[in-house]
C-alpha atoms as a PDB file:
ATOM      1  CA  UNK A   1       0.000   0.000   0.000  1.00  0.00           C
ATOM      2  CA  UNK A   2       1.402   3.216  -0.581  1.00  0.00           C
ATOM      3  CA  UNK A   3       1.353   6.165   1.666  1.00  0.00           C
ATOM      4  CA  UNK A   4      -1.213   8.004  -0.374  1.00  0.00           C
ATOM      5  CA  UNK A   5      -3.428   5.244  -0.045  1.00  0.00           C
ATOM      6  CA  UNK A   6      -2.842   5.102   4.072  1.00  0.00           C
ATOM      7  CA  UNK A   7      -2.815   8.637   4.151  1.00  0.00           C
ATOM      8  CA  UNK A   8      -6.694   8.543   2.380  1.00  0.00           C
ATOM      9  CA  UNK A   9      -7.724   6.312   4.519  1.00  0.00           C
ATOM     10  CA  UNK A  10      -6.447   7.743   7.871  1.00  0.00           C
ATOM     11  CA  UNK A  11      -8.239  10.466   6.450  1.00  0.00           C
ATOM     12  CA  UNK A  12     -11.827   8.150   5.395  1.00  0.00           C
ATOM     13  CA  UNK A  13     -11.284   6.785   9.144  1.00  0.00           C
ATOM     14  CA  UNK A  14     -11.153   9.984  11.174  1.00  0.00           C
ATOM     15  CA  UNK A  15     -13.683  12.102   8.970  1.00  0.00           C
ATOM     16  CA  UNK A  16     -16.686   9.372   9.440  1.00  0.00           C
ATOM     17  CA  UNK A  17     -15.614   8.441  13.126  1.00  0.00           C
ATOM     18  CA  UNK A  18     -18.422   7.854  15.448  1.00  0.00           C
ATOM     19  CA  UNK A  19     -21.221   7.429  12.090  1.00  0.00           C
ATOM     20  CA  UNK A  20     -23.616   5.160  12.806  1.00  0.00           C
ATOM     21  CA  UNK A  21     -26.527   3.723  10.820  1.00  0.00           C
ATOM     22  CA  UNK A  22     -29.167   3.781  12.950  1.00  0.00           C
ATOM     23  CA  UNK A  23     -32.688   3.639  11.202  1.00  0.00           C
ATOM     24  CA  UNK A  24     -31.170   4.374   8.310  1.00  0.00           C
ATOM     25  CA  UNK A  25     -31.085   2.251   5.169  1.00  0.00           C
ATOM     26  CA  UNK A  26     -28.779  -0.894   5.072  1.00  0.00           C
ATOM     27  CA  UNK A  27     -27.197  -3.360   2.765  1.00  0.00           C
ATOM     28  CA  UNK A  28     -29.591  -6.072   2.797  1.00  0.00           C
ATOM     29  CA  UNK A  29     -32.313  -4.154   2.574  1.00  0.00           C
ATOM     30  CA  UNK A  30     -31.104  -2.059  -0.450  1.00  0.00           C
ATOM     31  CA  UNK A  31     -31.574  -5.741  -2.319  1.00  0.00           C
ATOM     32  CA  UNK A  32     -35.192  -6.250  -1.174  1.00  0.00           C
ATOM     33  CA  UNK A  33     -35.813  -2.300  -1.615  1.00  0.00           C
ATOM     34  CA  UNK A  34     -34.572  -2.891  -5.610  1.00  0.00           C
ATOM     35  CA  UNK A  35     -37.459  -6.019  -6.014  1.00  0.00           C
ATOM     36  CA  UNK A  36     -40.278  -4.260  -4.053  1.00  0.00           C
ATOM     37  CA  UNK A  37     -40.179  -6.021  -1.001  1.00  0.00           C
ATOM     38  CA  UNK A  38     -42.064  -4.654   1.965  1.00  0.00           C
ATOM     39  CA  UNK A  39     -41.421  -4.005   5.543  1.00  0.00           C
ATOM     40  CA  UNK A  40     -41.273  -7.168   7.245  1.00  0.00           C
ATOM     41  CA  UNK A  41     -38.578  -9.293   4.504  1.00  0.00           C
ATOM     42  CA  UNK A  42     -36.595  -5.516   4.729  1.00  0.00           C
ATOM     43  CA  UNK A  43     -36.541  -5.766   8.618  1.00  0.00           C
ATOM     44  CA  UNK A  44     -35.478  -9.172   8.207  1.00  0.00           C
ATOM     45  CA  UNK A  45     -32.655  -8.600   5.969  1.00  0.00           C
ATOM     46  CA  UNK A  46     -31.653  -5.836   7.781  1.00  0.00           C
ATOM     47  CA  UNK A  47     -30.978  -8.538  10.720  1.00  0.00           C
ATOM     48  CA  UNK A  48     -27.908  -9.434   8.752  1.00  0.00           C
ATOM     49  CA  UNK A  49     -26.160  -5.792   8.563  1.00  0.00           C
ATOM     50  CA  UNK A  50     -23.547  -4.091  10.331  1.00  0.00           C
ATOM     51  CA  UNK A  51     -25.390  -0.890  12.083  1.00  0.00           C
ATOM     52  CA  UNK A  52     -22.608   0.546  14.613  1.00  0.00           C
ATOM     53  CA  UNK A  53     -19.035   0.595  12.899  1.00  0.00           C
ATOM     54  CA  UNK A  54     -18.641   0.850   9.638  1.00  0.00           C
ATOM     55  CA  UNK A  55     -15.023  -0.406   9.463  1.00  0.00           C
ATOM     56  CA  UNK A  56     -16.694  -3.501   9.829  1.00  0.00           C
ATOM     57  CA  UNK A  57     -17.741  -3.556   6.153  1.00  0.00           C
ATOM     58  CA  UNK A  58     -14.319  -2.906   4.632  1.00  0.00           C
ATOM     59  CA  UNK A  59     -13.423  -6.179   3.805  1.00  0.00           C
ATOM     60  CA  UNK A  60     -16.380  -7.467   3.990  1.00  0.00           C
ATOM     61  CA  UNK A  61     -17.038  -9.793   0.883  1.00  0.00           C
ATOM     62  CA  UNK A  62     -20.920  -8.848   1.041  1.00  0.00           C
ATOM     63  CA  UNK A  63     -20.088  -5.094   0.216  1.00  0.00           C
ATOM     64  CA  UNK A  64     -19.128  -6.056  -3.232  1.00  0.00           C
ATOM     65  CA  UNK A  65     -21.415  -9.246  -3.252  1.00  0.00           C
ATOM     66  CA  UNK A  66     -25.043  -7.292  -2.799  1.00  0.00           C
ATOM     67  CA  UNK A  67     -26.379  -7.396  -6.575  1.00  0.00           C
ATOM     68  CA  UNK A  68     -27.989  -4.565  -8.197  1.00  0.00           C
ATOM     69  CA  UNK A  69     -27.335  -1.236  -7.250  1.00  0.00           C
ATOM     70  CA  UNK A  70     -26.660  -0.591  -3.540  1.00  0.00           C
ATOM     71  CA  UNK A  71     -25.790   2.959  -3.579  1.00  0.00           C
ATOM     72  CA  UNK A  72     -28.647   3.882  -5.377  1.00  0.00           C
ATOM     73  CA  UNK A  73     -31.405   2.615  -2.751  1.00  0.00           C
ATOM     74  CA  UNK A  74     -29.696   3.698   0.435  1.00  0.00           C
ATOM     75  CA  UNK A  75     -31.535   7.029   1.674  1.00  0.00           C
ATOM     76  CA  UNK A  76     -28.840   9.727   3.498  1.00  0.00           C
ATOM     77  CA  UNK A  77     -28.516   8.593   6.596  1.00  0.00           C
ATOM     78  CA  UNK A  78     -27.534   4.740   4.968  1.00  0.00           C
ATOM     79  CA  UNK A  79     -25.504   6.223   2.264  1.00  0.00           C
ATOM     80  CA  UNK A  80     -23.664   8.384   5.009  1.00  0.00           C
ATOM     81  CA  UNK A  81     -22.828   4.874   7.042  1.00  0.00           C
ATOM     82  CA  UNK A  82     -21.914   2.734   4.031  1.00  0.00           C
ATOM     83  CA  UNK A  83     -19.800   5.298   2.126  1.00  0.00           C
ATOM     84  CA  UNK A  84     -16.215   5.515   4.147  1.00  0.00           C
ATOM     85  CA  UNK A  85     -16.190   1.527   3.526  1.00  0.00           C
ATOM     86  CA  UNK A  86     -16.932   1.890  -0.582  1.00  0.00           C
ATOM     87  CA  UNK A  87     -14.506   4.468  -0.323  1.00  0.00           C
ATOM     88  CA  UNK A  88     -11.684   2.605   1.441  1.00  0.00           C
ATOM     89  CA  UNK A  89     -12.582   0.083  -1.064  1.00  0.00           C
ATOM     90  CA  UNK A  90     -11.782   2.050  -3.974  1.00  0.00           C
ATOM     91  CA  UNK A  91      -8.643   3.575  -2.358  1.00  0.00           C
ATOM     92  CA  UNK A  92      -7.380  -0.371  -2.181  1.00  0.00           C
ATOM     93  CA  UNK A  93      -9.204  -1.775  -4.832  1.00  0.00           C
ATOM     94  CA  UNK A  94     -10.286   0.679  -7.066  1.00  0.00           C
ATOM     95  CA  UNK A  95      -9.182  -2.103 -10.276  1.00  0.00           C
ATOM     96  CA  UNK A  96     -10.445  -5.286  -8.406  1.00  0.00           C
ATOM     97  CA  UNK A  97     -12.802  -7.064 -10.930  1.00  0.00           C
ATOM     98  CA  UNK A  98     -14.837  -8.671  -8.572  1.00  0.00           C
ATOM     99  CA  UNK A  99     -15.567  -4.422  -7.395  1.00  0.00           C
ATOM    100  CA  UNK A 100     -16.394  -3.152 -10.387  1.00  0.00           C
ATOM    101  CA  UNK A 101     -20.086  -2.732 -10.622  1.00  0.00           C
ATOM    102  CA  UNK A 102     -19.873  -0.836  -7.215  1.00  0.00           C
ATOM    103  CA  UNK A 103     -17.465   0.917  -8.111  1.00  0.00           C
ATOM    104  CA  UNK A 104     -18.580   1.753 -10.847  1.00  0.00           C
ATOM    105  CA  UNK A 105     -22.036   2.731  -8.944  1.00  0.00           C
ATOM    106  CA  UNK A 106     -20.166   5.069  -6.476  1.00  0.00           C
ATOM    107  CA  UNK A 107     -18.396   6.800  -9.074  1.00  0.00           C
ATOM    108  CA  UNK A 108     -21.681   7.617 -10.844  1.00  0.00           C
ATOM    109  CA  UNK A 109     -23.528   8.482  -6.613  1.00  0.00           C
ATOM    110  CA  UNK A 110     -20.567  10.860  -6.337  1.00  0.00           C
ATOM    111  CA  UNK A 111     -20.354  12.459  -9.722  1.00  0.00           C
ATOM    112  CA  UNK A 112     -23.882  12.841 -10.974  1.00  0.00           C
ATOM    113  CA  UNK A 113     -24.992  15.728  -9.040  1.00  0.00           C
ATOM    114  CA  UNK A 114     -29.194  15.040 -10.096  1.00  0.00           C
ATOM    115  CA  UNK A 115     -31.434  16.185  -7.169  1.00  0.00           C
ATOM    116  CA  UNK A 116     -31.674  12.992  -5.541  1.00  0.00           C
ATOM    117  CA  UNK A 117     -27.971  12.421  -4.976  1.00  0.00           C
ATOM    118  CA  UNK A 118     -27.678  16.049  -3.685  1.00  0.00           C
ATOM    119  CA  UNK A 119     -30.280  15.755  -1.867  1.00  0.00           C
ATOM    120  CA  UNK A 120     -28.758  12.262   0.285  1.00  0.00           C
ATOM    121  CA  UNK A 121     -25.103  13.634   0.136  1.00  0.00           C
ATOM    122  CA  UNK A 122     -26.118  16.859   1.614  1.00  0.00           C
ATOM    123  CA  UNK A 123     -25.769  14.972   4.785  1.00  0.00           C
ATOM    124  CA  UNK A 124     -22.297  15.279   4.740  1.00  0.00           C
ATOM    125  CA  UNK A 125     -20.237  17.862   6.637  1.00  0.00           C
ATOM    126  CA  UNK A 126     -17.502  19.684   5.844  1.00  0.00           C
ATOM    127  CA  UNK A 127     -14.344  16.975   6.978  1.00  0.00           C
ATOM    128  CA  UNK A 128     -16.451  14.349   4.951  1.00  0.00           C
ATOM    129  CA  UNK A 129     -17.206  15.999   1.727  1.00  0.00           C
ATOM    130  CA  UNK A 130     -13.293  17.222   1.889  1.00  0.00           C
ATOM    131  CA  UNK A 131     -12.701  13.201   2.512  1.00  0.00           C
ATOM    132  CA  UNK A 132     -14.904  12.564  -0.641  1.00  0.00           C
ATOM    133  CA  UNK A 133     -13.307  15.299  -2.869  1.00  0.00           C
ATOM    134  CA  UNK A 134      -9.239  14.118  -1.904  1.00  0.00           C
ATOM    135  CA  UNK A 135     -10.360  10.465  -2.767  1.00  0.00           C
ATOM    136  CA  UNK A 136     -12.252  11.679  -6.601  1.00  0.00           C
ATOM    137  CA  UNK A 137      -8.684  13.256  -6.526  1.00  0.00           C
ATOM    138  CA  UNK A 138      -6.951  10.065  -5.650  1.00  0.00           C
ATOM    139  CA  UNK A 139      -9.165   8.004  -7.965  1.00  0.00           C
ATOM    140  CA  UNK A 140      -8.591  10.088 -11.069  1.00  0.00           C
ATOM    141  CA  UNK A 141      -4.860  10.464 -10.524  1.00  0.00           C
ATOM    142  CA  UNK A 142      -4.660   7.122 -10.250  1.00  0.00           C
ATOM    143  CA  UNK A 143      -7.086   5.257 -12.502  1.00  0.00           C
ATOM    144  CA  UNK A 144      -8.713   7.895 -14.948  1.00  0.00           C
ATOM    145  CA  UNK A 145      -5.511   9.129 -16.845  1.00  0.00           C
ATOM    146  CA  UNK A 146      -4.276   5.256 -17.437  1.00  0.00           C
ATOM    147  CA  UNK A 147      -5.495   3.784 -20.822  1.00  0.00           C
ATOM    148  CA  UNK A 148      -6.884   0.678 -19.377  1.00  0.00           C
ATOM    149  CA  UNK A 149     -10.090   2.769 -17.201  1.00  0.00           C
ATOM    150  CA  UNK A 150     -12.447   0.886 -17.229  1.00  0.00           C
ATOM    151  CA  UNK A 151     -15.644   3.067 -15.912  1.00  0.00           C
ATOM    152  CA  UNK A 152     -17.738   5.079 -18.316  1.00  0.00           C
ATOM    153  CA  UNK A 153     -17.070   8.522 -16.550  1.00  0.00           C
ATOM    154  CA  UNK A 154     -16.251  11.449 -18.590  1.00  0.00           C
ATOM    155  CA  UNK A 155     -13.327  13.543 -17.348  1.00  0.00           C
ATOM    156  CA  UNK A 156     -15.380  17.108 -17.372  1.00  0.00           C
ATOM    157  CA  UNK A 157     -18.406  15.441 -15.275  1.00  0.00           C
ATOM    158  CA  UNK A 158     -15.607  13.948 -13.036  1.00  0.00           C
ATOM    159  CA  UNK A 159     -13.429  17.311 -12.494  1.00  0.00           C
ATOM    160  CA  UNK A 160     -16.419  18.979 -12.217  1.00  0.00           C
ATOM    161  CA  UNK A 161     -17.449  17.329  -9.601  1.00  0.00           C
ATOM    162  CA  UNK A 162     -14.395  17.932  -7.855  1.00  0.00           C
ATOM    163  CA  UNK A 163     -14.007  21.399  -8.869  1.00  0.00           C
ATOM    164  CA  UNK A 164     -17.714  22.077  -7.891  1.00  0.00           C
ATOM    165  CA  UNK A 165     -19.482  20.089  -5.228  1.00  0.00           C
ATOM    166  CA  UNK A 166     -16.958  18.542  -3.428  1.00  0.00           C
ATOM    167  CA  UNK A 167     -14.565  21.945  -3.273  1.00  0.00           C
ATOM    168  CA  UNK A 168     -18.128  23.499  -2.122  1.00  0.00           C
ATOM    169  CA  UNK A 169     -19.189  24.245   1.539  1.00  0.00           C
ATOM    170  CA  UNK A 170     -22.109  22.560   2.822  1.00  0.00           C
ATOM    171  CA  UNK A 171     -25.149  24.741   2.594  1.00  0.00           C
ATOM    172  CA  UNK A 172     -26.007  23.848   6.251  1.00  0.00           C
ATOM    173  CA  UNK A 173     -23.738  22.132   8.376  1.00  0.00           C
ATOM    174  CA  UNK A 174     -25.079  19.141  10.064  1.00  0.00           C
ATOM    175  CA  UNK A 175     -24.296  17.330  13.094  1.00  0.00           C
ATOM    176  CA  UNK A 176     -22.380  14.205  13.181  1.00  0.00           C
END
């Protein structure tokens, strides 16, 4: 690992210290969300999920296992819990093949602004959207300039996401 990968996530680590999940969203139940399932199988599911520390999921095989689109069905408070572990994932393995689809699915939470991603990352405060922002920064550094990218992310929608959003202040701070 190199120190700009320890470095990011020293910095993932501290910035979402203390996030929990509590009712919000989790990673079983963003399966059952994508086929229409109701309350009870989604309270069921949700048995199975970390809810306290997040650093739990890094590493887990299940964060990279969960088909669909995971990022896409967790509301703020979920996406807030789950997002330090997809990005220490793509700090570490950002080119892992079995990652890709997620990957691929938190490049396109993170970079397409549309109202309802806004509106879910606007939960972030200011150390976490800075956290967000240096590992885009990391990501494109890294993986976007080399021929062999394999996400379907433009460069202008990904610098100006970095240049716009991320290098933005919150519009109200939030507690952690």
């Amino acid at each position: 690992m190199s120190e700009r990968q320890q470095q990011l996530l020293d910095t993932i680590a501290r910035a979402f210290r203390g996030v929990e999940l509590g009712d919000g969203v989790s990673l079983h139940e963003t399966v059952l969300i994508d086929l229409y399932e109701g309350p009870e199988a989604r309270q069921e599911a949700r048995l199975l999920d970390e809810k306290h520390d997040w650093r739990k999921l890094v590493g887990d095989p299940a964060l990279v296992q969960v088909t669909g689109s995971p990022l896409s069905f967790y509301d703020a408070t979920g996406l807030r819990f789950h997002l330090p572990a997809y990005l220490s994932l793509a700090v570490t393995d950002f080119d892992h093949e079995d990652a890709a689809d997620v990957l691929g699915g938190l490049m396109f939470t993170l970079t397409n602004l549309c109202e309802y991603n806004l509106e879910r990352l606007s939960i972030l405060d200011s150390p976490q959207r800075q956290c967000v922002k240096d590992v885009l920064v990391y990501l494109r550094d890294e993986f976007y300039l080399r021929d062999e990218y394999e996400y379907e992310l433009e460069s202008l929608e990904l610098d100006q996401a970095i240049g716009g959003y991320w290098n933005s202040e919150p519009t109200v701070e939030r507690p952690a």
